[in-house]
Structure formats: structure tokens, C-alpha cells
Protein backbone atom coordinates (compact mmCIF):
# COMPACT_ATOMS: atom_id res chain seq x y z
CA UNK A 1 52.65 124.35 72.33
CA UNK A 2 51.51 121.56 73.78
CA UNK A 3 51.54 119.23 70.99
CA UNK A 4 55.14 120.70 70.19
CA UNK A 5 56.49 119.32 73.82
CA UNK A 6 54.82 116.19 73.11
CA UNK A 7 56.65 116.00 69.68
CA UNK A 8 60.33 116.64 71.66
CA UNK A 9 59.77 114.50 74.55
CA UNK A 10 59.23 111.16 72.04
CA UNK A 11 62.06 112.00 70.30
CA UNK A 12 64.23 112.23 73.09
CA UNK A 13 62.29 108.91 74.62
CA UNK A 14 63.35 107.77 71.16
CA UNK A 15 67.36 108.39 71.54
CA UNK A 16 66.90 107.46 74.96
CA UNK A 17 66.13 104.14 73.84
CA UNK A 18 69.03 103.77 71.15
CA UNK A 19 71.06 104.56 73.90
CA UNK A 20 70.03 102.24 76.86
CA UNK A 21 72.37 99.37 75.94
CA UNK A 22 75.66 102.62 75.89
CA UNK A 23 74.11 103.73 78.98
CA UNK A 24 74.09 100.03 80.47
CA UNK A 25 77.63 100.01 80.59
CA UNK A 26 78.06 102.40 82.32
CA UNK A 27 75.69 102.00 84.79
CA UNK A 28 77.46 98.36 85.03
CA UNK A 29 80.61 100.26 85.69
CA UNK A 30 79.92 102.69 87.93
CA UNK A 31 78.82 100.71 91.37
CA UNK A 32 78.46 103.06 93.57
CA UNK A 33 78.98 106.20 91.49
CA UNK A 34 75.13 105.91 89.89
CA UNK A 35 74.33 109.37 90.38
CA UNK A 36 77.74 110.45 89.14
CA UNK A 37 76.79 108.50 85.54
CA UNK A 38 73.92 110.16 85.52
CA UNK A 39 75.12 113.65 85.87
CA UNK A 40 77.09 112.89 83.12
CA UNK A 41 74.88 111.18 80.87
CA UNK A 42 71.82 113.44 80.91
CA UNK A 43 74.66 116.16 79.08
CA UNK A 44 76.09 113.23 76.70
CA UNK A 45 79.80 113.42 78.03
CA UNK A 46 81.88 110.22 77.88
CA UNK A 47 84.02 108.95 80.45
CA UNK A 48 86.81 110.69 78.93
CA UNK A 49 85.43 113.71 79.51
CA UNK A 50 84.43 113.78 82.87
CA UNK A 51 87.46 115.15 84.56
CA UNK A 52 88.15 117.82 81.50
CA UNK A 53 84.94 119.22 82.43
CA UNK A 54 85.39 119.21 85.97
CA UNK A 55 87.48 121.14 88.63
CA UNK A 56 88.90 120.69 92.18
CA UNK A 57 91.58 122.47 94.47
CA UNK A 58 94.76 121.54 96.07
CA UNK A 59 98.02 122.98 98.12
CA UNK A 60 101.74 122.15 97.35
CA UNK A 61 104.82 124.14 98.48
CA UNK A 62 107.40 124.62 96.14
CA UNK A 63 110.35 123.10 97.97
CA UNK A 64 110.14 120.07 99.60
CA UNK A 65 112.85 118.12 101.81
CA UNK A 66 113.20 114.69 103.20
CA UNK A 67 113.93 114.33 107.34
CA UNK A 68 114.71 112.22 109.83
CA UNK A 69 112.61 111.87 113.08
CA UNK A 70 114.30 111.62 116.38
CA UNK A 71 113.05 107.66 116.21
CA UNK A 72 114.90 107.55 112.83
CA UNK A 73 111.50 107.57 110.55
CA UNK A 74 111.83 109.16 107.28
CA UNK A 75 109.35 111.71 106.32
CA UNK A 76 108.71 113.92 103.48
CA UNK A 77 107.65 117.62 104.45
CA UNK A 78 108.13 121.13 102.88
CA UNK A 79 110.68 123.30 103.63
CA UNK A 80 111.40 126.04 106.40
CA UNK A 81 111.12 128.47 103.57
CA UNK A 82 108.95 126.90 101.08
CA UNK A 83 105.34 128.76 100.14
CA UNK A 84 102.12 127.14 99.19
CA UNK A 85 99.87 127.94 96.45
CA UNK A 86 96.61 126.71 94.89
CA UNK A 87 96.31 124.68 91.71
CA UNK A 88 93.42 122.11 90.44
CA UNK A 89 94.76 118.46 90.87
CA UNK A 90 92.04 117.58 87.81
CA UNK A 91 93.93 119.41 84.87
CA UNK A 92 96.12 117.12 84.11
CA UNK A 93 94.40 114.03 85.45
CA UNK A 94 96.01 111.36 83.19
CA UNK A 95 99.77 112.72 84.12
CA UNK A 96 98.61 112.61 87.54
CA UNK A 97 97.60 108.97 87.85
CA UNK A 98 100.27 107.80 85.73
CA UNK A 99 103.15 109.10 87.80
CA UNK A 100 101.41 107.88 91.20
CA UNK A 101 101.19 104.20 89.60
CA UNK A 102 104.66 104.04 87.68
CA UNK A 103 106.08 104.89 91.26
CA UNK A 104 104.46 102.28 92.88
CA UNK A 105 105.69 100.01 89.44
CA UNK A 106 109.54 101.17 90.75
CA UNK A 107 108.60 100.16 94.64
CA UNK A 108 107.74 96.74 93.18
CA UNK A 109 110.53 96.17 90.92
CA UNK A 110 112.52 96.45 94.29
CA UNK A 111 114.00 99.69 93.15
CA UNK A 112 117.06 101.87 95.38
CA UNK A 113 115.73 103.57 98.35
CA UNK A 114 117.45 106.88 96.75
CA UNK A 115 115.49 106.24 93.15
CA UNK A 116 112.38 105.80 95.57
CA UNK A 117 112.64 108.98 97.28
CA UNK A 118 114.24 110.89 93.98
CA UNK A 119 110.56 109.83 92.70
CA UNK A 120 108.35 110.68 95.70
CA UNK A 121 110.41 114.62 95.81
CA UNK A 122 109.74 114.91 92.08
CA UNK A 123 105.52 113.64 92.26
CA UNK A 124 104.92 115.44 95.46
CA UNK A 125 107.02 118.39 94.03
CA UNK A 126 104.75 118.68 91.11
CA UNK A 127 101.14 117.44 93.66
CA UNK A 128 101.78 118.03 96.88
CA UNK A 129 101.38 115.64 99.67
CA UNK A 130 99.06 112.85 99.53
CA UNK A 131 97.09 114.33 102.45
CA UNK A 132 96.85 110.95 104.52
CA UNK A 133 95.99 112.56 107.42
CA UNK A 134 92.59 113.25 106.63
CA UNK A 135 92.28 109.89 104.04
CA UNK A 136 92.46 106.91 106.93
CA UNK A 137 90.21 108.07 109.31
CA UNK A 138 86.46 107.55 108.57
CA UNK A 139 85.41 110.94 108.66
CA UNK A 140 87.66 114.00 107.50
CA UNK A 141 86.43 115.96 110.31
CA UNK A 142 87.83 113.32 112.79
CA UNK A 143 88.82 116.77 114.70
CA UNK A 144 84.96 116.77 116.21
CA UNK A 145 84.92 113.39 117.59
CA UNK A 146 86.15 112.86 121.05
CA UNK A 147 88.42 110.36 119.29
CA UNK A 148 89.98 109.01 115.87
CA UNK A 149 88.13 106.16 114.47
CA UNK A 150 90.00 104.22 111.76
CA UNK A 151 89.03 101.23 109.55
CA UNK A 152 91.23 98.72 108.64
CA UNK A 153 94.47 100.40 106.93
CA UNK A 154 98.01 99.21 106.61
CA UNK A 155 99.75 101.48 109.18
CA UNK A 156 97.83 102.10 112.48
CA UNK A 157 96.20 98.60 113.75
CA UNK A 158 94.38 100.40 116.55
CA UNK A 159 90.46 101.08 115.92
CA UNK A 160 90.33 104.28 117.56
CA UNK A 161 92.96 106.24 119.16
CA UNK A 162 93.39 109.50 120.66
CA UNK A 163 93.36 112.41 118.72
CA UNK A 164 96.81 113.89 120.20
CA UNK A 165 98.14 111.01 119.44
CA UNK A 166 97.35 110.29 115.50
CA UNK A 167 98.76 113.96 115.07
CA UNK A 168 101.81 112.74 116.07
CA UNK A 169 101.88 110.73 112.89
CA UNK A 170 101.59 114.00 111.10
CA UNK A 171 103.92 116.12 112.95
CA UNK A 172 106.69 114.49 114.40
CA UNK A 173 109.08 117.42 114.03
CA UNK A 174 107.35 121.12 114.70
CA UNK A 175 104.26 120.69 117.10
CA UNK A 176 101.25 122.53 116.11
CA UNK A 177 99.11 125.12 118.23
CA UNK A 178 96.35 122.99 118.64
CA UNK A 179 94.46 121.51 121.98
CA UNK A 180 92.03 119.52 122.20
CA UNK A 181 89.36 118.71 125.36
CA UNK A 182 86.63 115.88 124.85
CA UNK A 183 84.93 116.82 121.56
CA UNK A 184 86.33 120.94 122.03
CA UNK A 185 89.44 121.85 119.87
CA UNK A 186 91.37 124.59 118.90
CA UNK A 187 94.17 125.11 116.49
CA UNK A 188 95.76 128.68 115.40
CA UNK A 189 98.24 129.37 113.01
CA UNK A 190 100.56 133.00 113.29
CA UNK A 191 101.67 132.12 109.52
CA UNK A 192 100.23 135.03 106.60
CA UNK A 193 100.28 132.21 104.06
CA UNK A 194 98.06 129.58 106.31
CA UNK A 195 95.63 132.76 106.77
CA UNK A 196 95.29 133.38 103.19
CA UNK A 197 94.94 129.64 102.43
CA UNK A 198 91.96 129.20 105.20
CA UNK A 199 90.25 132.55 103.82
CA UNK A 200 90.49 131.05 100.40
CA UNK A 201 89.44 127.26 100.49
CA UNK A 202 87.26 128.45 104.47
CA UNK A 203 85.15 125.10 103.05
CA UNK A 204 87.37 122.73 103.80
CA UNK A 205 87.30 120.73 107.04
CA UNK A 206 89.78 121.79 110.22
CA UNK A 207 91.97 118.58 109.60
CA UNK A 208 92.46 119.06 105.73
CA UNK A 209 93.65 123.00 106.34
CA UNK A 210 95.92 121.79 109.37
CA UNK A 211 97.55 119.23 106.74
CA UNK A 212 98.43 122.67 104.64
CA UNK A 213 100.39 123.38 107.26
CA UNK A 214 104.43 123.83 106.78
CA UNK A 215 105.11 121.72 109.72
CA UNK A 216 103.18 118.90 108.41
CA UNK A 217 105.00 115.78 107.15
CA UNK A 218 104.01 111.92 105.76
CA UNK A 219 105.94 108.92 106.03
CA UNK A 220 108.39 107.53 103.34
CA UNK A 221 107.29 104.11 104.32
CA UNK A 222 103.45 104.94 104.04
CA UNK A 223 103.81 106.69 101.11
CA UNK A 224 105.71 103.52 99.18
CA UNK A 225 102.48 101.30 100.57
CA UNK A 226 100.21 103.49 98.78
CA UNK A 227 102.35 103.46 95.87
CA UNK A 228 102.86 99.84 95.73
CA UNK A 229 99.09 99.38 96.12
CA UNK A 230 98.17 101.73 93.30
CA UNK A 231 100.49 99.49 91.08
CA UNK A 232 99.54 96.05 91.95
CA UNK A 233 95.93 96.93 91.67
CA UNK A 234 96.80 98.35 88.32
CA UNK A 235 98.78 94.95 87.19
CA UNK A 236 95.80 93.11 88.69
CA UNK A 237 93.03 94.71 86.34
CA UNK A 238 95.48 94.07 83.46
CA UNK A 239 96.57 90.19 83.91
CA UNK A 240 93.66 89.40 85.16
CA UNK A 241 92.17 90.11 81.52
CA UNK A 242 95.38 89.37 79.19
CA UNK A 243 96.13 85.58 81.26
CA UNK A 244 92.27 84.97 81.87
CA UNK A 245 91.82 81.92 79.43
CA UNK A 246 95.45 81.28 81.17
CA UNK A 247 93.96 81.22 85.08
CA UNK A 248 92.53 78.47 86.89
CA UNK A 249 89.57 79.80 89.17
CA UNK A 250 91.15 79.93 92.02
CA UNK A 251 93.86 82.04 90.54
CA UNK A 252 90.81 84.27 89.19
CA UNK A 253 88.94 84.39 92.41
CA UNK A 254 92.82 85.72 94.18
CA UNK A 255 92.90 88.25 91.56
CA UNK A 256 88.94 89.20 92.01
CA UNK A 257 89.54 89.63 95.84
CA UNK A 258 92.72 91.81 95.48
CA UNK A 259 90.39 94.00 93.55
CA UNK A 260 87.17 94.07 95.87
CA UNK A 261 89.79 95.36 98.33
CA UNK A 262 90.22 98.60 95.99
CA UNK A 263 87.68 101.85 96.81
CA UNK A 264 87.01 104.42 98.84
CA UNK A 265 84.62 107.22 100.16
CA UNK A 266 83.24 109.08 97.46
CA UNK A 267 83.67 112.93 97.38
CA UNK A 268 80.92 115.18 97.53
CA UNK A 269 80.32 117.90 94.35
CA UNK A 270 79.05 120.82 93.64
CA UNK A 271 78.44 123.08 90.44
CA UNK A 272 79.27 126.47 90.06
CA UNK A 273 78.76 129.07 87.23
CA UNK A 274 82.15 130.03 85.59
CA UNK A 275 82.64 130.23 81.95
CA UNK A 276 80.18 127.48 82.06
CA UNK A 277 78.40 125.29 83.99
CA UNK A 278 81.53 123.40 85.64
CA UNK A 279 81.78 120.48 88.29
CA UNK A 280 83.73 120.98 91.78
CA UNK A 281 84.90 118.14 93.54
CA UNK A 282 85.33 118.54 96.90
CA UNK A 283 88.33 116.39 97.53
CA UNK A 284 88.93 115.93 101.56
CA UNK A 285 92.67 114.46 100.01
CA UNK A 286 95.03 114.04 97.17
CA UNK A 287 95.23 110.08 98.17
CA UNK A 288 91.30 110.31 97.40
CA UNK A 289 91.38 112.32 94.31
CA UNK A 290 93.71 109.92 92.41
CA UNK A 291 91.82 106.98 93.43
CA UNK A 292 88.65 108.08 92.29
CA UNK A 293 90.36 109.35 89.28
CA UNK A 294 92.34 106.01 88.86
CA UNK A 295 89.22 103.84 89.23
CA UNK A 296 87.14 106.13 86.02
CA UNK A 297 89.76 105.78 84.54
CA UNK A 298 90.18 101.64 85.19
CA UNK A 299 86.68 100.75 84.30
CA UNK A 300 86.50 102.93 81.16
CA UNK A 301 85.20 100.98 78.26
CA UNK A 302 87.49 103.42 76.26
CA UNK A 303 90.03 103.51 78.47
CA UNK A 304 93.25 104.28 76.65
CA UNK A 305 95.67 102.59 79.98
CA UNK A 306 98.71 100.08 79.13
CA UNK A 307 101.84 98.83 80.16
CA UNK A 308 104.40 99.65 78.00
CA UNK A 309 106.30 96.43 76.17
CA UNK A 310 109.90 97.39 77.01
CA UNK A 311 110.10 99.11 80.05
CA UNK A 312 106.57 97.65 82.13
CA UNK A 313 105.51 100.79 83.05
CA UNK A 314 101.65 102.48 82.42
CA UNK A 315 101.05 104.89 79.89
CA UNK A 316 97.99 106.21 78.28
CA UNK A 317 97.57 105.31 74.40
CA UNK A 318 97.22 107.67 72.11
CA UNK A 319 96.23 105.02 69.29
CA UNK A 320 94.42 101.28 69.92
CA UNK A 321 97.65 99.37 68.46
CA UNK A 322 99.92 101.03 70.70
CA UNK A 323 102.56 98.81 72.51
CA UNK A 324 105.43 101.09 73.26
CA UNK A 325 105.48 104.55 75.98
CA UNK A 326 107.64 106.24 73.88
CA UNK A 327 109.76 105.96 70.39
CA UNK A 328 112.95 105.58 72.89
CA UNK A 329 110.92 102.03 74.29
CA UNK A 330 110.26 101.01 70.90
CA UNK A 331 113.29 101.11 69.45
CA UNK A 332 115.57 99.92 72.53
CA UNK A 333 113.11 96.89 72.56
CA UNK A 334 113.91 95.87 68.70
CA UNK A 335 117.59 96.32 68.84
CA UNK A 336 117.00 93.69 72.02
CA UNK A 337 114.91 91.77 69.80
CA UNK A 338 117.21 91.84 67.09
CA UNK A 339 120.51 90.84 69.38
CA UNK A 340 118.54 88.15 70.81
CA UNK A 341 117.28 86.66 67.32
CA UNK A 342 121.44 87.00 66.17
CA UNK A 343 122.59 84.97 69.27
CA UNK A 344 120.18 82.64 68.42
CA UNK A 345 120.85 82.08 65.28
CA UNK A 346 125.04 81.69 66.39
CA UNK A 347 123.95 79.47 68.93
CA UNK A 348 122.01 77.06 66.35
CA UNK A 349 125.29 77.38 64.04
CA UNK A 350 127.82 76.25 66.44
């Protein structure tokens, strides 16, 4: 028996070692997401696979409506009569991404506030809210602190505020039953659905279940930052590689800093036994979820992200030659080609 383990453990030393320059990259890729790699390379599963194999939970209300705040703000939040439910955020991870960066591609290209917000009603329709409540602050469980501590973000410039007060950002319409004294708090909901959703994900932190709530709402102009910042880093990782030979290095360096500026905190995991062995991520946000999913995704050595030729927006390939999103691209873009090549040829004649 003993000579039989000995026989198993040098061939697996063996494939080990045919493997180590594979398992390089990813290590090389991964940063701060080494024990993540590891997880997933002790049961041979490529990037690809990571998310297919994995699970996660997340609330969205199936109506949705756009109001205005008394300081005229503009906030998406769900409706007096809309009713949550529970779906996995992971199962269509690609879709997921895609959509979140093609609307920030729309915000850049300086698109109509109504195509903005038609966008944001159909993603968050589909998602549910980013959950940016519990995404800026340093902890999820902000709720326990004697006050919100924030690191540098786009929309609040304070370092720490009051708690009452970065609610406020959250709920500018309905107030919540929640108080708050020093570190004490306490928040109660009278709403059946709320009680079913706090019985069913009773893991979650206080803050992430408040942001469940109906009353809760998130900022048109946040949400097109995040957007817009999903997008450019996107374009960055792309022209950075296609223009490189055409870069000087201190257009290089601008494009290397943009990206350093790209992360966040990692989740925490944990398996449990379904059908089989299967990976929970225990998301504190949707915001955090898509960029963690976004950056596998972005460092993939297989990674099957492009930018369509026609119409400039992101799409996953389902082939290595692929140029176009769709047929409709691909054939709008010759018949453009083709006009342009006949003026051209006019032009020359006259």
C-alpha cells in the first residue's frame, strides 16, 4: 500500500511539473486572488469555468420606477407594488458583465439622458440594484461602527460621516424604521416579503438586507459613474494592448495608472454540498460581484472579450477571428464599407 501511494504521488509530482509554467500564469494573474487560483487549480478548472461552477444570491423586484427627490435628484427604486425574489447573479455571468459595460460604452458616447435611463430600467430590471450602499463604505457592516468610514470614492468626499446621514443617500423618499445610538442600532421592517427575505439569506449583514428594502433607492448620477468607469477601464485594457507599439511611455504609464485604480475587496466563500461540491460567494453587493467577475474575466489568458467593429460595443467571442457582435454589425459595416469604397472611387473619377 505503501509503495502504491508512493507510485501516485510521483505521478502527480510529475503532471504537477508539466503544468507549473500553465499554472504560472495564473498565479501571474491573479494578484491578490492566490488562494482563489488555487482552489481552482488543485480540481483542474480553467478560468472559464470558475463562475459555471460556482453560485451566489441576489434580490430584484420586478417593477422598477425612476423618481424625483424633493432636491430634484433622480433615483432609481422599485415600485410601491413591486415584489422581490431570489436569483443567483453568477448564471449568466458573461450577459451580466456585458450589459453593465456596454451601458457605461452609451454614457461615454454622450448618449440621451432618456436612452441612459431606458438602459439602467432594463439592467437593473433584469439584476437588481447595484447595492452601493453597502459597496463604498469599508466594511459592509458599517451599521456597528459608531460612524461610516469611506475611502476615497467619487460621490461622498467626507472620510467618515454619520450614519443617519449616509442613509439619507439611500432613502431620500420613504424613511426607514431604524435608530441608531453610538455603536447600538435597530431597524424593523412590518413588510411579509422583507421577513421572508431576512429568514432566507439571515447571513447577510444588517446594511445589505436594509438595501432589499422597497423604500430603498440609488442615484441616476452614481449609477452612470459606475457605468462609465466599468467602460473606460474596459477600453483601457484593450488599447492599451492593440496601440502599444503605437504609445509613447508616458501614454503607457497614463493607461497603467487608470488601471491600478481598478479593484476592490474580495468576497469571502464558502462550499456547500448540493448536487456537487459547489462554490458560494458571499457577495456583500451587486457593484462587487460584477467587478470581481469583470476583472476574471479581464485577465483571462482565454478570455473571449472584444469590441465589436461596427457598433464599439463589448461582446464575448464565440470564435478567435471574430470581429463583429452580431450578423446585423457585420453586414451594416460592409454595405458602409462598400458605399465608402464607391464614393471613392466617383471622387477619383471626377
Amino acid at each position: 500500500m505503501v509503495r502504491k501511494i508512493a507510485r501516485e504521488q510521483s505521478k502527480l509530482e510529475t503532471k504537477q511539473d508539466k503544468n507549473n509554467a500553465n499554472d504560472k500564469k495564473l498565479f501571474e494573474n491573479a494578484h491578490g486572488h492566490d488562494i482563489i487560483v488555487i482552489v481552482f487549480l488543485k480540481k483542474g478548472i480553467t478560468m472559464k469555468d470558475i463562475f459555471q461552477n460556482s453560485s451566489s444570491n441576489w434580490v430584484r423586484y420586478n417593477k422598477y420606477e425612476w423618481r424625483t427627490s424633493a432636491d430634484g435628484k433622480c433615483y432609481i427604486t422599485p415600485a410601491a407594488d413591486a415584489k422581490p425574489s431570489i436569483y443567483n447573479p453568477i448564471k449568466d455571468y458573461e450577459k451580466l458583465v456585458l450589459t453593465a459595460i456596454n451601458i457605461g460604452t452609451t454614457a461615454m458616447n454622450k448618449a440621451s439622458e432618456s436612452e441612459l435611463k431606458e438602459a439602467i430600467m432594463g439592467f437593473v430590471s433584469e439584476y437588481g440594484m447595484l447595492g452601493l450602499m453597502t459597496a463604498l463604505p469599508t466594511t459592509p457592516d458599517f451599521i456597528t461602527y459608531e460612524a461610516v468610514y469611506l475611502p476615497k470614492n467619487h460621490f461622498i468626499k467626507e472620510e467618515n460621516i454619520s450614519t443617519e446621514r449616509y442613509l439619507s443617500y439611500f432613502f431620500p423618499f420613504d424613511k426607514i424604521d431604524f435608530r441608531k445610538k453610538c455603536s447600538e442600532s435597530s431597524w424593523s421592517t412590518d413588510s411579509p416579503e422583507m421577513m421572508a427575505l431576512i429568514m432566507t439569506m439571515k447571513n447577510k449583514p444588517q446594511a445589505v438586507m436594509m438595501s432589499f428594502q422597497r423604500e430603498y433607492a440609488e442615484s441616476y448620477d452614481w449609477l452612470i459613474e459606475v457605468f462609465r468607469d466599468w467602460a473606460f477601464t474596459f477600453f483601457s485594457s484593450f488599447l492599451y494592448y492593440q496601440d502599444y507599439d503605437k504609445l509613447d511611455e508616458n501614454e503607457r504609464s497614463l493607461y497603467r495608472q487608470g488601471m491600478a485604480a481598478f479593484g476592490g475587496v474580495a468576497p469571502t466563500y464558502h462550499i456547500e454540498l448540493r448536487d456537487r461540491p459547489t462554490l458560494i460567494w458571499d457577495f456583500n453587493s451587486l457593484l462587487l460581484c460584477i467587478q470581481m467577475m469583470f476583472s476574471f474575466m479581464l485577465t483571462d489568458d482565454d478570455s473571449s472579450l472584444k469590441v465589436c467593429k461596427h457598433c464599439g460595443k463589448a461582446f464575448a467571442a464565440t470564435r478567435a477571428n471574430m470581429e463583429f457582435c452580431s450578423p446585423q454589425c457585420k453586414n451594416q459595416y460592409n454595405v458602409y464599407k462598400s458605399r465608402a469604397k464607391k464614393n471613392n472611387t466617383l471622387a477619383q473619377e471626377d
